[in-house]
N, C-alpha and C. Protein backbone atom coordinates (compact mmCIF):
# COMPACT_ATOMS: atom_id res chain seq x y z
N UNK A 1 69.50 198.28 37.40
CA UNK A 1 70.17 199.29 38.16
C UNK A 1 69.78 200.63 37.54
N UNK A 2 69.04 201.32 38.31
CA UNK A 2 69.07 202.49 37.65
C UNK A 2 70.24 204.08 37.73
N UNK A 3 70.15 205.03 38.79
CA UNK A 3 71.37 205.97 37.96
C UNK A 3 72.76 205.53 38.80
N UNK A 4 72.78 204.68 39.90
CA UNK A 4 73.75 204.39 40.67
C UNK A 4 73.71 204.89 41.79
N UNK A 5 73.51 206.09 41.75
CA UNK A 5 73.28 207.18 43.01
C UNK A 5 72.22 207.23 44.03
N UNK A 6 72.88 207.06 45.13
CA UNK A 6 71.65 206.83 46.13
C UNK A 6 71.97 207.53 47.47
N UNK A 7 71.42 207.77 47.86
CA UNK A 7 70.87 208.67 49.15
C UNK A 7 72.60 208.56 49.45
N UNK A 8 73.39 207.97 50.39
CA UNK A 8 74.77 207.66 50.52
C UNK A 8 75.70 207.95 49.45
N UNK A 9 75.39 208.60 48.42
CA UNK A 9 76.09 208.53 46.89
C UNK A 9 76.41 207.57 45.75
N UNK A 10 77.35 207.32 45.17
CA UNK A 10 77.49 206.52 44.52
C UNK A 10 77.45 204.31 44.93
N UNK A 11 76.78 203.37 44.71
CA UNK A 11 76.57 202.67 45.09
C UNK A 11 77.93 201.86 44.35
N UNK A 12 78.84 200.80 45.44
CA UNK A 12 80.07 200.66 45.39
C UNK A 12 79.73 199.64 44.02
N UNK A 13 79.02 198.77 43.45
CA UNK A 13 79.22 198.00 42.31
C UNK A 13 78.66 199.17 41.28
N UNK A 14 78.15 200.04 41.19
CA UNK A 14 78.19 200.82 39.93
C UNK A 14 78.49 200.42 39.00
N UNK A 15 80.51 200.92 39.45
CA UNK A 15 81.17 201.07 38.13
C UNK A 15 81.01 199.32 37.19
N UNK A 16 81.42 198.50 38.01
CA UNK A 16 80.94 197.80 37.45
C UNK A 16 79.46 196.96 36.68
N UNK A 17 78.64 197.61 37.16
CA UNK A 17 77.20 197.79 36.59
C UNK A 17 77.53 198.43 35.17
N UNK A 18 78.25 199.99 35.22
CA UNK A 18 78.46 200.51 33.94
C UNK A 18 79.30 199.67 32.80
N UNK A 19 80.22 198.49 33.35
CA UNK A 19 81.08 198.11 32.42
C UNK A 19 80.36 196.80 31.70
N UNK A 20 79.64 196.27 32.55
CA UNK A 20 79.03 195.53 31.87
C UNK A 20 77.55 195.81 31.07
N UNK A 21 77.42 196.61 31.30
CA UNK A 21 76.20 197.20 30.65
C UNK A 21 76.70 197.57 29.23
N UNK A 22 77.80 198.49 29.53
CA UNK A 22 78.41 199.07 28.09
C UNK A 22 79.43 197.97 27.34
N UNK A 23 80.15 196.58 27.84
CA UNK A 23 79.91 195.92 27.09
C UNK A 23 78.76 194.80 26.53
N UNK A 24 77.52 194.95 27.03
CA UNK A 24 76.51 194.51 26.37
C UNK A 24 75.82 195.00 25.16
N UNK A 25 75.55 196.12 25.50
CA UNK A 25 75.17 197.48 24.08
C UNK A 25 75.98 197.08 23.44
N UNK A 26 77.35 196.91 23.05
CA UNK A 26 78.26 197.08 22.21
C UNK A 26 78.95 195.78 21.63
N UNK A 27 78.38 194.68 22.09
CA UNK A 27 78.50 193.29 21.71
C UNK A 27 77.93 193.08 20.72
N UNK A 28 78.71 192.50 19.72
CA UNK A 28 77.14 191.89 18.42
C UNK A 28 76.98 190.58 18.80
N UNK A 29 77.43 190.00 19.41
CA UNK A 29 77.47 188.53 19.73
C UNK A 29 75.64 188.74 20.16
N UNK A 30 74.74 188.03 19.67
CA UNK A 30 73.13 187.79 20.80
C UNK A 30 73.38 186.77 22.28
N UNK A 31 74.49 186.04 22.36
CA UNK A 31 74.26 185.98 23.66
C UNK A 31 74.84 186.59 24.39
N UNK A 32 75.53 187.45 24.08
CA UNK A 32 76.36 188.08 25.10
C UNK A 32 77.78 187.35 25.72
N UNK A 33 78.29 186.22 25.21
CA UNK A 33 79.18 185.53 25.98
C UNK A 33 80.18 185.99 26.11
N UNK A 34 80.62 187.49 25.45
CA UNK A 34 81.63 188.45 25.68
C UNK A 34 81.51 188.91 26.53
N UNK A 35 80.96 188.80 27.13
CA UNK A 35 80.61 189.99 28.26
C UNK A 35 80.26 189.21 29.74
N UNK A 36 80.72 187.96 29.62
CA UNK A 36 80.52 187.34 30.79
C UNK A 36 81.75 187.34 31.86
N UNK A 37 82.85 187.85 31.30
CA UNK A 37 83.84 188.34 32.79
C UNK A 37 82.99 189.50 33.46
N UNK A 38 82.60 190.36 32.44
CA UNK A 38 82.51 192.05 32.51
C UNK A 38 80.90 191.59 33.99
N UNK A 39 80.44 190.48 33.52
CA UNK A 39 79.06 190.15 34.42
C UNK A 39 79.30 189.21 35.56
N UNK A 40 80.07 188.63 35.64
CA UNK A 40 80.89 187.81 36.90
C UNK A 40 81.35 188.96 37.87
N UNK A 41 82.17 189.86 37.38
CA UNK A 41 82.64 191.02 38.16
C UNK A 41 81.57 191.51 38.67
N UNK A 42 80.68 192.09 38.18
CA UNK A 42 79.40 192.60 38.88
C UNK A 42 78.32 192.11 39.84
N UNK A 43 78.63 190.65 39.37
CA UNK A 43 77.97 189.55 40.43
C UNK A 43 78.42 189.22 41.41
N UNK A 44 79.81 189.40 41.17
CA UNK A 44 80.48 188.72 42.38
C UNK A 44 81.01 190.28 43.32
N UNK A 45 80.78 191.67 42.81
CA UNK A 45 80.71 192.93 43.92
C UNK A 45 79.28 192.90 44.15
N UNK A 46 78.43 192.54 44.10
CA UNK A 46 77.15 192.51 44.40
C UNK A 46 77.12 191.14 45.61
N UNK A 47 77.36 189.63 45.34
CA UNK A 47 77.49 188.69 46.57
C UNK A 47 78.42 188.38 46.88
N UNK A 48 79.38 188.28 46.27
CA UNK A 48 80.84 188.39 47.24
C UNK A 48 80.91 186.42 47.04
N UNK A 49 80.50 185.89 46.30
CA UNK A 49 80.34 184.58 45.84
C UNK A 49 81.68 183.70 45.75
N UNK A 50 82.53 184.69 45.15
CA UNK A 50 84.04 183.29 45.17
C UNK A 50 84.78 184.01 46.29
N UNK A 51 84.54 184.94 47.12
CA UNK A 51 85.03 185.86 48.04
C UNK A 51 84.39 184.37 49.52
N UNK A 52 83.57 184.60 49.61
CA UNK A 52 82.64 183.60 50.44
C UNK A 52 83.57 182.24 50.39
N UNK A 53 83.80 181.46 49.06
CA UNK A 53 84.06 180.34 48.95
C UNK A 53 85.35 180.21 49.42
N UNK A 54 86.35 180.96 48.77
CA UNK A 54 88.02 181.56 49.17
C UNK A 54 87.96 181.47 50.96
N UNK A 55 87.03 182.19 51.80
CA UNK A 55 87.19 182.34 52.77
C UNK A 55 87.14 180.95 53.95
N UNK A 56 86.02 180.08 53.03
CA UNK A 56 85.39 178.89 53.57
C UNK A 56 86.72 177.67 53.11
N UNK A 57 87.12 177.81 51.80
CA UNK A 57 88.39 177.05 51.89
C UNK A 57 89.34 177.24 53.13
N UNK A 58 89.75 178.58 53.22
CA UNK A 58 90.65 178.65 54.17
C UNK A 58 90.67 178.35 55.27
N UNK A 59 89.02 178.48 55.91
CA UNK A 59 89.14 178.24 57.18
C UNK A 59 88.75 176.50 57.14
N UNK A 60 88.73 175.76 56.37
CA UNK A 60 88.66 174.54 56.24
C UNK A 60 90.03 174.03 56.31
N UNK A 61 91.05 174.64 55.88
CA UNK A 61 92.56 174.62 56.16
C UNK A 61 92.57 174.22 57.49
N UNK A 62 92.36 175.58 57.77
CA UNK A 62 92.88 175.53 59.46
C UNK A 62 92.30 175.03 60.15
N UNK A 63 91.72 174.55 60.57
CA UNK A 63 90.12 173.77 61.09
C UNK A 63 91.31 172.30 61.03
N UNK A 64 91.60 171.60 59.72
CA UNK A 64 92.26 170.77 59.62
C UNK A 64 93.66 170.81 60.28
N UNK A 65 94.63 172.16 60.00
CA UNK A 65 95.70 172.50 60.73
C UNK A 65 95.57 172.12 62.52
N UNK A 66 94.57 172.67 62.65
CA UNK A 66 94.14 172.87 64.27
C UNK A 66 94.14 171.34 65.06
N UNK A 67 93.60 170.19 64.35
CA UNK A 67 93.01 169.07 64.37
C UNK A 67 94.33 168.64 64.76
N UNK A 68 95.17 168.59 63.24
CA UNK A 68 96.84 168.22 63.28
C UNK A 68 97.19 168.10 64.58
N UNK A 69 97.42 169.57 64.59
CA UNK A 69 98.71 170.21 65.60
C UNK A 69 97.98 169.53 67.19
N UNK A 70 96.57 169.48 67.51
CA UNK A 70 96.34 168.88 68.75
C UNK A 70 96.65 167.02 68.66
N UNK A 71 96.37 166.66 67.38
CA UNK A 71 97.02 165.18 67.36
C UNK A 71 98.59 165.26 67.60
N UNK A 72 99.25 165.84 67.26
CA UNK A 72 100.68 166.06 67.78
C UNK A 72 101.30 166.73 68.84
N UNK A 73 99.99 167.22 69.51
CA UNK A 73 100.68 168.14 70.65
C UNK A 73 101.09 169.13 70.51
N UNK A 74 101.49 169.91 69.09
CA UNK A 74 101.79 171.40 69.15
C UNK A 74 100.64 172.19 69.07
N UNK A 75 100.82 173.60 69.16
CA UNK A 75 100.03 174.69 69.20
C UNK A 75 99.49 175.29 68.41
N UNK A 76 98.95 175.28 67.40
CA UNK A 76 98.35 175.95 66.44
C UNK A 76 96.93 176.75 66.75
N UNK A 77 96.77 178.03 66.61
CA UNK A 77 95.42 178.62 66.85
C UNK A 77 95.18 179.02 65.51
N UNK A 78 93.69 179.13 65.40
CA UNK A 78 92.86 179.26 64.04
C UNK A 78 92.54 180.75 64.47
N UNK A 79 93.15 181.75 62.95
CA UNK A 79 92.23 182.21 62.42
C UNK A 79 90.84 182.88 62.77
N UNK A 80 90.62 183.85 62.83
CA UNK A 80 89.28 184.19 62.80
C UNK A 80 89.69 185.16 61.44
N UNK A 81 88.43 184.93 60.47
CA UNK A 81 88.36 185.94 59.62
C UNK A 81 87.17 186.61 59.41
N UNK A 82 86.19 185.99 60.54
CA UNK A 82 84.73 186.68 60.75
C UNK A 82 84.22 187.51 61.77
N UNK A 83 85.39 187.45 63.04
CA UNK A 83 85.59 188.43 63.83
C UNK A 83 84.99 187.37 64.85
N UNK A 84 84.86 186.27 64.72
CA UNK A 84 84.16 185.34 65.89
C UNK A 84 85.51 184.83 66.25
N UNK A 85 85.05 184.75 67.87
CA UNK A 85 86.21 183.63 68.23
C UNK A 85 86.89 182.42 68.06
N UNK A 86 88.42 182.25 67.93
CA UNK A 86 88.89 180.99 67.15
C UNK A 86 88.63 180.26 68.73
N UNK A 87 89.08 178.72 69.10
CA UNK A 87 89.32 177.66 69.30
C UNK A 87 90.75 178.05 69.82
């Protein structure tokens, strides 16, 4: 990453770019294993990785909820959390 700043201004994982950077410099540990929240955080505002998974649980919920409620005859509608149409 270089200064953060880009045409749009500041790029939204930055700050976290800066925190893990500055606890790396400042680790004596050589692998760094201190600094592996400080690098999860930055990985995961960069792919959105347990954000993705969280979302895919849920709609695996309801997906199952949905299934239910038509084996029983009640009404249950799913969810959209991707802006696509539920079922």
């Amino acid at each position: 990453m270089a200064s953060g700043i880009g045409f749009k201004g500041t790029n939204r994982c930055f700050p976290f770019w800066e925190d893990y950077q500055q606890c790396y410099f400042s680790s004596n540990d050589k692998t760094h294993s201190d600094c592996s929240p400080a690098r999860e955080d930055y990985l995961e505002c960069l792919h959105h990785f347990k954000e993705i998974a969280r979302v895919r649980a849920i709609q695996a919920v309801e997906r199952q909820n949905y299934a239910k409620s038509k084996a029983n005859g009640t009404d249950h509608k799913i969810i959209s959390l991707t802006g696509e149409k539920g079922s």
